[in-house]
N, C-alpha and C. Protein backbone atom coordinates (compact mmCIF):
# COMPACT_ATOMS: atom_id res chain seq x y z
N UNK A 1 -2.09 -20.79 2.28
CA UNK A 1 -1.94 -20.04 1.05
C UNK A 1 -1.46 -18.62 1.39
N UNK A 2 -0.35 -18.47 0.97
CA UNK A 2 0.18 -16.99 0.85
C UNK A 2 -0.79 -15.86 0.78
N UNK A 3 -0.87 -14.44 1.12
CA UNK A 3 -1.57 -13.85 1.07
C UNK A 3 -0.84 -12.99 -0.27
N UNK A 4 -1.87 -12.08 -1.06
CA UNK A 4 -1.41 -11.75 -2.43
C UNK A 4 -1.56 -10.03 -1.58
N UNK A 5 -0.19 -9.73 -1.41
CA UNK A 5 -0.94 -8.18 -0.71
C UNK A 5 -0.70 -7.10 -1.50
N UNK A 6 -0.46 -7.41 -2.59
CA UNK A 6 -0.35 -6.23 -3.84
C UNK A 6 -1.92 -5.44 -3.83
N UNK A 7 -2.13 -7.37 -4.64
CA UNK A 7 -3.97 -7.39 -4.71
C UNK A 7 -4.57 -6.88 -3.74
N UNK A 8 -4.12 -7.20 -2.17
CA UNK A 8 -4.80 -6.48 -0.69
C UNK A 8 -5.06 -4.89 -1.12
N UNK A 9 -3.81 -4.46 -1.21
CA UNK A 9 -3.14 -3.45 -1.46
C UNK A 9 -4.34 -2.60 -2.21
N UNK A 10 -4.20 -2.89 -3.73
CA UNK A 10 -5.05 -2.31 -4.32
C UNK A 10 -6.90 -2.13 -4.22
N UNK A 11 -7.11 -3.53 -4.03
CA UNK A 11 -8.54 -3.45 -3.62
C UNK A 11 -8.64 -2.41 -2.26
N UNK A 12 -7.76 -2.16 -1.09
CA UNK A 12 -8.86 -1.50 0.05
C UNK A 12 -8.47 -0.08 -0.85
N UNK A 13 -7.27 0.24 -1.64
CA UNK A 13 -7.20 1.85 -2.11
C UNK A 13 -8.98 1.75 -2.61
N UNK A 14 -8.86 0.99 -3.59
CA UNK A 14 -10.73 1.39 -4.60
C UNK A 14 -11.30 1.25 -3.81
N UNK A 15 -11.71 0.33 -2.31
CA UNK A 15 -12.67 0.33 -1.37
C UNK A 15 -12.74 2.09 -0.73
N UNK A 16 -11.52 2.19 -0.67
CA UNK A 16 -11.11 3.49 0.37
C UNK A 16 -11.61 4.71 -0.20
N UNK A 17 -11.06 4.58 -1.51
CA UNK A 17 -11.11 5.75 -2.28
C UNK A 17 -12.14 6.30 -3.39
N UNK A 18 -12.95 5.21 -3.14
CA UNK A 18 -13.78 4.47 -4.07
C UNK A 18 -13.17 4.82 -5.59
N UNK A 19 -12.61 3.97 -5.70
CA UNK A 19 -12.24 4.15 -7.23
C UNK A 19 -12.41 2.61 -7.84
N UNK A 20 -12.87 3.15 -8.67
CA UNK A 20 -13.12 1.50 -9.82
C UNK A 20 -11.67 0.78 -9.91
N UNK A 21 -11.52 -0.14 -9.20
CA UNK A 21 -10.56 -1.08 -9.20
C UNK A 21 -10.09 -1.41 -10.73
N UNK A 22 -11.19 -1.46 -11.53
CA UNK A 22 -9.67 -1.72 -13.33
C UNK A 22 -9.45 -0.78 -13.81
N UNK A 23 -9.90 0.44 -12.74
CA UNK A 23 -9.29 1.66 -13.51
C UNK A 23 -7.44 1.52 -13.18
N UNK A 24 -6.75 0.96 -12.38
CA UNK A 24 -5.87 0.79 -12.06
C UNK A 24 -5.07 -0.71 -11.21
N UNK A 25 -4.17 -0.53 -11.41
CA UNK A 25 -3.09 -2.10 -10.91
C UNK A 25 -2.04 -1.59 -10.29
N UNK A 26 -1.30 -3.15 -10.06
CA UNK A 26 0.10 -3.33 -9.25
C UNK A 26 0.78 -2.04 -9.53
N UNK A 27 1.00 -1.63 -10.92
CA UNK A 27 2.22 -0.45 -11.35
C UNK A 27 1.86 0.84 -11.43
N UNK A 28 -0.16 1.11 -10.84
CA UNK A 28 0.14 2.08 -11.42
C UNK A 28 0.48 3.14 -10.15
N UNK A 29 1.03 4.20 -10.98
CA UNK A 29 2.41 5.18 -9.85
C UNK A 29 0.99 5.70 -8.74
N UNK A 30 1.60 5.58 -7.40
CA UNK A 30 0.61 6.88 -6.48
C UNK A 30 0.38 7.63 -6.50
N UNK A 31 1.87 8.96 -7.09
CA UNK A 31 1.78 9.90 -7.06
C UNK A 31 1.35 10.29 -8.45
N UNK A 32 2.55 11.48 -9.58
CA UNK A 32 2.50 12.01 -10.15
C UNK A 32 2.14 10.18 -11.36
N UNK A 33 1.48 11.10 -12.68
CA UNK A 33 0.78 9.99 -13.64
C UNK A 33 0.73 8.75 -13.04
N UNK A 34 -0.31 9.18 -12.15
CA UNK A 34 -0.83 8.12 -11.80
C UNK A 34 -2.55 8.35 -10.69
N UNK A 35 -2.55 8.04 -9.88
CA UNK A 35 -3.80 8.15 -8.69
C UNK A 35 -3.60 9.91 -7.93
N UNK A 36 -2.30 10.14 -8.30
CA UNK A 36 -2.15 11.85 -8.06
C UNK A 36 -2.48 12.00 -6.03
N UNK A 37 -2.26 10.95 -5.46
CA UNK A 37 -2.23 10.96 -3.96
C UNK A 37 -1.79 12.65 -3.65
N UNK A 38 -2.19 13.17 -2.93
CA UNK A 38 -1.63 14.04 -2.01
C UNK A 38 -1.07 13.45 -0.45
N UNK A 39 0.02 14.83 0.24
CA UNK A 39 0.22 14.16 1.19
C UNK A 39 -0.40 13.89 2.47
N UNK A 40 -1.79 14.57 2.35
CA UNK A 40 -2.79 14.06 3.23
C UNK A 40 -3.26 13.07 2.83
N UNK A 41 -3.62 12.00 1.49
CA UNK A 41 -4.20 10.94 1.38
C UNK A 41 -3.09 9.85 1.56
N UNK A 42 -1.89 10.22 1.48
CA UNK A 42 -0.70 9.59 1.79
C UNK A 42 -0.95 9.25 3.25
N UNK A 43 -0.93 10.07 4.07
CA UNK A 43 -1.10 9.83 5.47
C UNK A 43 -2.38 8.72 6.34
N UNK A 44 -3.42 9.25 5.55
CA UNK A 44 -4.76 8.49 5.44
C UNK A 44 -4.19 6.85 5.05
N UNK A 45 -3.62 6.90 4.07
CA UNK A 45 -3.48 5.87 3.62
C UNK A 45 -2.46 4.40 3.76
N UNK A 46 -1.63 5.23 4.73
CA UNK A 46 -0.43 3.99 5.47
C UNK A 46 -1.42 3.78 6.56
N UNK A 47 -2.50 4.87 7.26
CA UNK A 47 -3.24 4.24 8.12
C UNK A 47 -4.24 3.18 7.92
N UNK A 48 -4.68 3.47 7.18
CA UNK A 48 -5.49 2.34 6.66
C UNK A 48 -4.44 1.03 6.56
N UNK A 49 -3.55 1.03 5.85
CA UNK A 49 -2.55 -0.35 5.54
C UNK A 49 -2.06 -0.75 6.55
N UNK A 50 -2.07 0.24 8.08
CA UNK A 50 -1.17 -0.48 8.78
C UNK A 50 -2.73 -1.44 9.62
N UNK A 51 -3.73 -0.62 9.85
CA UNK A 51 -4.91 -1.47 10.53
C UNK A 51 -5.07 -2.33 9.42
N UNK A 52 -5.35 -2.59 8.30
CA UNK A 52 -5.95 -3.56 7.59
C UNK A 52 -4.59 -4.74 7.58
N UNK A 53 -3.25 -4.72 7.65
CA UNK A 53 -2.49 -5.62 7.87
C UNK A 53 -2.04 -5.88 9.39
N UNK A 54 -2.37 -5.17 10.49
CA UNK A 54 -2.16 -5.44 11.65
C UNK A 54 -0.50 -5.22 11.74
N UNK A 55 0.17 -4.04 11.10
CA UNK A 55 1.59 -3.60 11.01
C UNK A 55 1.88 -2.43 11.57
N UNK A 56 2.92 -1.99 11.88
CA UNK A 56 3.20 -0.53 11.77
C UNK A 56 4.83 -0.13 11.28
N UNK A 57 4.65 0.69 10.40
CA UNK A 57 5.49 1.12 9.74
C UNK A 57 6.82 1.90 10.76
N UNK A 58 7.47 1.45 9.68
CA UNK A 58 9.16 2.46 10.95
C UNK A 58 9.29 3.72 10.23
N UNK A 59 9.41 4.34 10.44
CA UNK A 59 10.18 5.89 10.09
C UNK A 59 11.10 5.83 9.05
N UNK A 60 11.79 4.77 9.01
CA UNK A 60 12.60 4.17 7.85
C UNK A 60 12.21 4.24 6.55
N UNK A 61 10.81 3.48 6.61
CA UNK A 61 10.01 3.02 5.65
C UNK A 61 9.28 4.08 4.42
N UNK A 62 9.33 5.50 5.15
CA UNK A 62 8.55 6.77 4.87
C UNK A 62 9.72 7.35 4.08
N UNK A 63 10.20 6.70 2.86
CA UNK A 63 10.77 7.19 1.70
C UNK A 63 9.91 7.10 0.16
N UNK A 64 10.13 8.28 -0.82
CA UNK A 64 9.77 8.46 -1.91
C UNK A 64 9.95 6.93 -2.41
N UNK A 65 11.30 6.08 -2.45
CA UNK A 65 11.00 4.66 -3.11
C UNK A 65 9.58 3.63 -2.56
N UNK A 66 9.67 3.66 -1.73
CA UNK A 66 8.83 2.94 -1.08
C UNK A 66 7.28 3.32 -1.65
N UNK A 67 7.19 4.37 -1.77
CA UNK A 67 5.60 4.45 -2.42
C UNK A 67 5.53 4.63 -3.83
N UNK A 68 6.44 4.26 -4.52
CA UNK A 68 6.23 4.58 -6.22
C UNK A 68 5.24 4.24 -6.82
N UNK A 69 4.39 2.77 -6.03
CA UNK A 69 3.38 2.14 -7.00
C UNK A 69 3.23 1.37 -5.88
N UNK A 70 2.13 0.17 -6.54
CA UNK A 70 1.60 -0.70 -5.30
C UNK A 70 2.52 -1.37 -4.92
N UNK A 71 2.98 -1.98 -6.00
CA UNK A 71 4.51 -3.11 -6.22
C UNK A 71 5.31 -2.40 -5.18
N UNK A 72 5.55 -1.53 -5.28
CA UNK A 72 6.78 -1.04 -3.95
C UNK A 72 6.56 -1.25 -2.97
N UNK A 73 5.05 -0.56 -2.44
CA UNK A 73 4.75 -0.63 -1.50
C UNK A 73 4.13 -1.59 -0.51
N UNK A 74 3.48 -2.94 -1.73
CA UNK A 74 3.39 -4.15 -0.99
C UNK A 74 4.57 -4.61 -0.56
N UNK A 75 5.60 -4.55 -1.29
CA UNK A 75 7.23 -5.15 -1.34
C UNK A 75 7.40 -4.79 0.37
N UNK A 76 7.35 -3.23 0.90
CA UNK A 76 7.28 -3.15 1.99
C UNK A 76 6.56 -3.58 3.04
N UNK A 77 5.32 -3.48 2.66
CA UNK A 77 4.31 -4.60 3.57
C UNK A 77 4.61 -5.84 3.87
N UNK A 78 5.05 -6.15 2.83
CA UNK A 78 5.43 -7.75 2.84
C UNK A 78 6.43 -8.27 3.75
N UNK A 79 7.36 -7.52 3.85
CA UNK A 79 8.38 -7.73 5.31
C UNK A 79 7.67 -7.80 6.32
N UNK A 80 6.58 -6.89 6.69
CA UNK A 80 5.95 -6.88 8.02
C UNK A 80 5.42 -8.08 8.42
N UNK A 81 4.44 -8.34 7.45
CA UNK A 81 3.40 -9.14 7.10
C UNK A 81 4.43 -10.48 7.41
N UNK A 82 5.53 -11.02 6.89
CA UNK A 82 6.29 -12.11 6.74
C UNK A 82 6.69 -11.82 8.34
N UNK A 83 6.74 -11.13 8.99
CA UNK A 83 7.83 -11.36 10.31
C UNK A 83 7.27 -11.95 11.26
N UNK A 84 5.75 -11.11 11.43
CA UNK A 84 4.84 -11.22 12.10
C UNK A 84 4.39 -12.06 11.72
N UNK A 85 4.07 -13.55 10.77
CA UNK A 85 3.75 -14.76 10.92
C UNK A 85 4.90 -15.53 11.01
N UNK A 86 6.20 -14.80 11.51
CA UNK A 86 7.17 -16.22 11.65
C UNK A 86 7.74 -15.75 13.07
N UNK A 87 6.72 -14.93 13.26
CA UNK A 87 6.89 -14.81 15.13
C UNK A 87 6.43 -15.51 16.51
């Protein structure tokens, strides 16, 4: 069974951050109207994603699109995540 890593995604933020998980979903934004991340919880927070998926991010990856919402940013996970089980 596929792994759902949106859902990953969001549950360790509310684990992490403790925030009530239906306070928010897939779309809602990281930054501005939305969870209001700074770029220290930004930083905190690819760390966490890269240990909790066993990934590490490229330098590439560390664009404004890429973190708009969860949806983006699983979208990016999800390459990792896919390579590294067809390795």
């Amino acid at each position: 069974m596929a792994r759902n890593i949106v859902d990953e995604l969001v549950a360790l933020v509310a684990r992490e951050l403790k925030i009530d998980p239906e306070s928010f979903g897939p779309e809602t934004p990281l930054f501005e109207n939305g969870l209001e991340l700074d770029s220290f919880a930004v930083v905190d927070l690819v760390t966490r994603v890269e240990t909790h998926f066993g990934i590490q991010l490229s330098d590439a990856d560390f664009r404004p699109e890429n973190f708009t919402d969860f949806k983006t940013l699983g979208g990016v996970v999800e390459g990792y995540v896919a390579d590294k089980s067809d390795a």
